[in-house]
Protein backbone atom coordinates (compact mmCIF):
# COMPACT_ATOMS: atom_id res chain seq x y z
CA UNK A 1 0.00 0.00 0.00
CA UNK A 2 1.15 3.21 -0.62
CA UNK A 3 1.56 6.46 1.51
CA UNK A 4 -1.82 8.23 -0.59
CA UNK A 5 -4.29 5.13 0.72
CA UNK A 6 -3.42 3.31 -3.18
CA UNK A 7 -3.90 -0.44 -2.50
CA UNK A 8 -2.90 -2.62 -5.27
CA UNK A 9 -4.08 -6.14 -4.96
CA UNK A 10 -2.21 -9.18 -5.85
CA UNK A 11 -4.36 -11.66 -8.18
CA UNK A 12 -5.09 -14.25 -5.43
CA UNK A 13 -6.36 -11.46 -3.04
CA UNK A 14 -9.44 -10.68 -5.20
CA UNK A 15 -10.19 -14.11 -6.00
CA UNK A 16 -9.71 -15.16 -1.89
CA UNK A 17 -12.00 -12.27 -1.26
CA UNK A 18 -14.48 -13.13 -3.52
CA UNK A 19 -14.52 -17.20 -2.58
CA UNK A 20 -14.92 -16.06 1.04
CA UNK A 21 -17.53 -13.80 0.19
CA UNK A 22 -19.88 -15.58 -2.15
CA UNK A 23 -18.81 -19.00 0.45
CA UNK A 24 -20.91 -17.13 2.63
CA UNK A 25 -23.48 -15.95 1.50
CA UNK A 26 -24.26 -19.45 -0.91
CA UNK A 27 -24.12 -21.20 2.94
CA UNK A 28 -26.64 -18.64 3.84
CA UNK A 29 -28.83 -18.32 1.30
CA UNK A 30 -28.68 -21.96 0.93
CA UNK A 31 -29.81 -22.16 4.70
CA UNK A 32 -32.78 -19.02 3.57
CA UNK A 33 -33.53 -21.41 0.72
CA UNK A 34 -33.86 -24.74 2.51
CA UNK A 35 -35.96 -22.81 5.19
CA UNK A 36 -38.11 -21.28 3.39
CA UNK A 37 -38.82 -24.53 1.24
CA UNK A 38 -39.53 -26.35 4.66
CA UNK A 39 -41.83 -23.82 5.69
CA UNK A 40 -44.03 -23.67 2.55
CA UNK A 41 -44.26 -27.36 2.55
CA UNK A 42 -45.08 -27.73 6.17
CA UNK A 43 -47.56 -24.65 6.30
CA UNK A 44 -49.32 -26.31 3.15
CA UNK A 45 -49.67 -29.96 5.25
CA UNK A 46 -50.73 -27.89 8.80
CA UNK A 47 -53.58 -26.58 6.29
CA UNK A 48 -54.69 -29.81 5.75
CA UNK A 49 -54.03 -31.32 8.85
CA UNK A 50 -55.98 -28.14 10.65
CA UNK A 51 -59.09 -28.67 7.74
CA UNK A 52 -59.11 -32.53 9.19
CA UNK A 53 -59.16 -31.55 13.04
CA UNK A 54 -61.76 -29.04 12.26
CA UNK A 55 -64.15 -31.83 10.36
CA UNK A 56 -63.43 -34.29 13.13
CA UNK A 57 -64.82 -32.01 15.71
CA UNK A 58 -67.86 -31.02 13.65
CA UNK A 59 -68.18 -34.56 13.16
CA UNK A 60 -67.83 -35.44 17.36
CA UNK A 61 -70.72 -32.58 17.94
CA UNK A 62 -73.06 -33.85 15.34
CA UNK A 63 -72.42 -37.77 16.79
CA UNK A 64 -72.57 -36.46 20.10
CA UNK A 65 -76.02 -34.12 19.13
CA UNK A 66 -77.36 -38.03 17.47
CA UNK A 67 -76.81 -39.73 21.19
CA UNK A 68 -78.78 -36.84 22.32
CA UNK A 69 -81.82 -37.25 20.11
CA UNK A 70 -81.37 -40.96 20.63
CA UNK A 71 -81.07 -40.33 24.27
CA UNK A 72 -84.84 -38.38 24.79
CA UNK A 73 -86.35 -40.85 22.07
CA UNK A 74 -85.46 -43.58 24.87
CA UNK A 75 -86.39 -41.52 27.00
CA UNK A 76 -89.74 -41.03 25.39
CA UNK A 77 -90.41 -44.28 25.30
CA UNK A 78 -89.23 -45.03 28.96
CA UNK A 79 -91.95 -42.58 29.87
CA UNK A 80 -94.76 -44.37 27.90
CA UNK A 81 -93.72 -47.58 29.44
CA UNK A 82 -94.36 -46.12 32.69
CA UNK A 83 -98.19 -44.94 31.15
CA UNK A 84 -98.40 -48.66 30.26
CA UNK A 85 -97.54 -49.57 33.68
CA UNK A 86 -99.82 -47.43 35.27
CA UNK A 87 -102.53 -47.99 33.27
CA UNK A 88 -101.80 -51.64 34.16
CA UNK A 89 -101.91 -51.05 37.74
CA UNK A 90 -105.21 -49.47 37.42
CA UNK A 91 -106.24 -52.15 35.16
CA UNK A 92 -105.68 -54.67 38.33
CA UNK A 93 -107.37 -52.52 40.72
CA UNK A 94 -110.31 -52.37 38.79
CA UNK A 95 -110.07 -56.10 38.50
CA UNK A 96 -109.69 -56.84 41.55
CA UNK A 97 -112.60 -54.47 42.54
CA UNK A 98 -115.13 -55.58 39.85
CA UNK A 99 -117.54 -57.99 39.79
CA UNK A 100 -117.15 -61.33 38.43
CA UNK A 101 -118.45 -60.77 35.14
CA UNK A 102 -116.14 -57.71 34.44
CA UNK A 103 -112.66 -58.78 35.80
CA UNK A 104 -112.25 -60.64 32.15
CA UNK A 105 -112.58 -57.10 30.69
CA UNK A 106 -109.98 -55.90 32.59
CA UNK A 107 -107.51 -58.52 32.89
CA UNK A 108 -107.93 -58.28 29.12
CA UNK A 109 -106.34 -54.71 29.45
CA UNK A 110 -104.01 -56.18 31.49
CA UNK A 111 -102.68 -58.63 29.41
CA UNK A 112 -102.95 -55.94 26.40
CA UNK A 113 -100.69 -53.66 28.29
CA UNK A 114 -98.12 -55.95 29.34
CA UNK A 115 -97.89 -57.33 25.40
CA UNK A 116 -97.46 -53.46 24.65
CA UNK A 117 -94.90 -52.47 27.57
CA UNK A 118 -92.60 -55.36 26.11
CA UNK A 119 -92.83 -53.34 22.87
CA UNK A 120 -92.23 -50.51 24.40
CA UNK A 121 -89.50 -51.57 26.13
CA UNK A 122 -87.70 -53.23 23.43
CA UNK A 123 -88.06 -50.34 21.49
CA UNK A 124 -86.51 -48.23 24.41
CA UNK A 125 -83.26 -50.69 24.73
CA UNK A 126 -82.78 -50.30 21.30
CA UNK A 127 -82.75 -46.69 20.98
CA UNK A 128 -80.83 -46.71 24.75
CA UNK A 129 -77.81 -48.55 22.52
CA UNK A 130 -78.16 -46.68 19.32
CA UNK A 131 -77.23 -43.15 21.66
CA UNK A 132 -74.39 -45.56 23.33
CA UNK A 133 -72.75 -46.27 19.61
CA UNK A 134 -73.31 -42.29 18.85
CA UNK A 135 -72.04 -41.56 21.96
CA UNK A 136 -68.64 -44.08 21.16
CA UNK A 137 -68.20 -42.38 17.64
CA UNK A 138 -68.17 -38.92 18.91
CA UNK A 139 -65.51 -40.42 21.33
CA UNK A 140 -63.40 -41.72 18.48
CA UNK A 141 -63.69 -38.31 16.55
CA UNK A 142 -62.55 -36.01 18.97
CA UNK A 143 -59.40 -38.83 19.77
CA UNK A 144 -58.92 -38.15 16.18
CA UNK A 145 -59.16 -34.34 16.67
CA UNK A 146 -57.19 -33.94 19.14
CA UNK A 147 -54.21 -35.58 16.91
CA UNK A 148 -54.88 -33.57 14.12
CA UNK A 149 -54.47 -30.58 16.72
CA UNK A 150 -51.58 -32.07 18.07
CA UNK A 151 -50.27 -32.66 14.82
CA UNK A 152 -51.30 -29.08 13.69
CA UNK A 153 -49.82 -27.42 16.56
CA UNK A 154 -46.43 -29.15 16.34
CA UNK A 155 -45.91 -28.01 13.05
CA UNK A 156 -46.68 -24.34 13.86
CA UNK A 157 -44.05 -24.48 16.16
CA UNK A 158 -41.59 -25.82 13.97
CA UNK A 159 -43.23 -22.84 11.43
CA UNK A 160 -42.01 -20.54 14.30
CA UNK A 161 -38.42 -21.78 14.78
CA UNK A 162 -37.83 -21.54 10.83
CA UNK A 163 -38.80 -17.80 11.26
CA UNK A 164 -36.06 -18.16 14.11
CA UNK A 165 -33.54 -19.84 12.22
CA UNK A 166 -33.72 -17.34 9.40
CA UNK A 167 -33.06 -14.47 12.18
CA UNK A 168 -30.32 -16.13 14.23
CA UNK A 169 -28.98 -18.50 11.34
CA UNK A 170 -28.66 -20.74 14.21
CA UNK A 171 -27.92 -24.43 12.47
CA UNK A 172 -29.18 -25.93 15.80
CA UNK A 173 -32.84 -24.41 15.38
CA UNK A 174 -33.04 -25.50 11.84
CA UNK A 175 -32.11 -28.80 13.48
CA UNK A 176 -34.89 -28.27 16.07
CA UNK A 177 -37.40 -27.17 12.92
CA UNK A 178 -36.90 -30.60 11.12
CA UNK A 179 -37.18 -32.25 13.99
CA UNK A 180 -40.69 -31.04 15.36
CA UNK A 181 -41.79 -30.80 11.59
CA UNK A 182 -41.38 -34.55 12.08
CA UNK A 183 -42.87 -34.71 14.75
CA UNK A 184 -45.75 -33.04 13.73
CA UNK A 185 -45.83 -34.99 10.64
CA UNK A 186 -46.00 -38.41 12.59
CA UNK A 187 -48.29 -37.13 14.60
CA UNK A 188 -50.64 -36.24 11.68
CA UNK A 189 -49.85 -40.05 10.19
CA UNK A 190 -51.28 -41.76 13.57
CA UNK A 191 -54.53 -39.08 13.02
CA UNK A 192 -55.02 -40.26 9.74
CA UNK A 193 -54.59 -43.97 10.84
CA UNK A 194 -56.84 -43.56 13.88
CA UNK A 195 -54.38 -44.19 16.34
């Protein structure tokens, strides 16, 4: 260098500078690249996997609103085999009370009602287990809800620590991105396997 501030390079000093710098910026923007690659594929599957935890719970509420219609039709039906019984009981009374000539009238009734309370009852059981296997499938969707959540929320968090990889260029939270990506992604397999 001379005494005015003139710097004349030697060849291999521009071609070292220019290695070192384009070295680091190609690690770097290969590191932005891969990132931001990761990121669009992973924010495309958490759509989808948040789409499928968001049908699985409309799915558990409409199951669960089934058991409930299921549920007061039993219900119903409990209640009109306690009429039945009732108007059984009376039946007997007035059986038991009448003369001779009218307690085949009544035990007529009688056996008329008991025919229709096994009806009725039948009818009630099967209604009583048709809101039990409502019930079971609204269980089974929101198991499969929750690991679509699951699924969706581990892969906004490795979403979140790409954004902090890019910032810090920290190769250790890129590490920690692919690795709850993963995460997320296995969880999202079990969801769709019903495990």
């Amino acid at each position: 260098m001379s005494e005015d501030g003139f710097h004349v390079h030697g060849p291999h000093d521009h071609e070292l500078e220019h290695a070192i710098e384009h070295a680091s910026e190609g690690a770097a923007g290969g590191m932005i690249n891969q990132i931001a690659m990761f990121t669009a594929v992973i924010a495309t599957v958490g759509a989808i996997f948040s789409y499928m935890g968001g049908a699985t719970q409309a799915n558990a509420g409409l199951y669960k609103n089934n058991a409930a219609i299921k549920k007061t039709e039993a219900s119903n039906q409990w209640n009109y085999f306690q009429a039945k019984s009732t108007k059984q009981s009376l039946a007997e009374v007035s059986r038991d009370l009448s003369p001779a000539d009218r307690q085949a009238t009544y035990q007529a009734k009688m056996d008329r009602y008991e025919k229709e309370k096994k009806e009725i009852e039948t009818e009630a059981h099967k209604l009583e287990a048709q809101a039990t296997e409502w019930d079971e499938r609204s269980e089974v969707q929101m198991h499969q809800h929750h690991r679509w959540a699951q699924a969706t929320t581990a892969l906004q968090v490795s979403i979140a620590l790409a954004a902090i990889a890019l910032l810090t260029r920290k190769k250790w939270l890129e590490w920690g991105m692919f690795g709850v990506g993963a995460i997320g992604l296995a969880v999202g397999v079990l969801a769709a396997m019903h495990i």
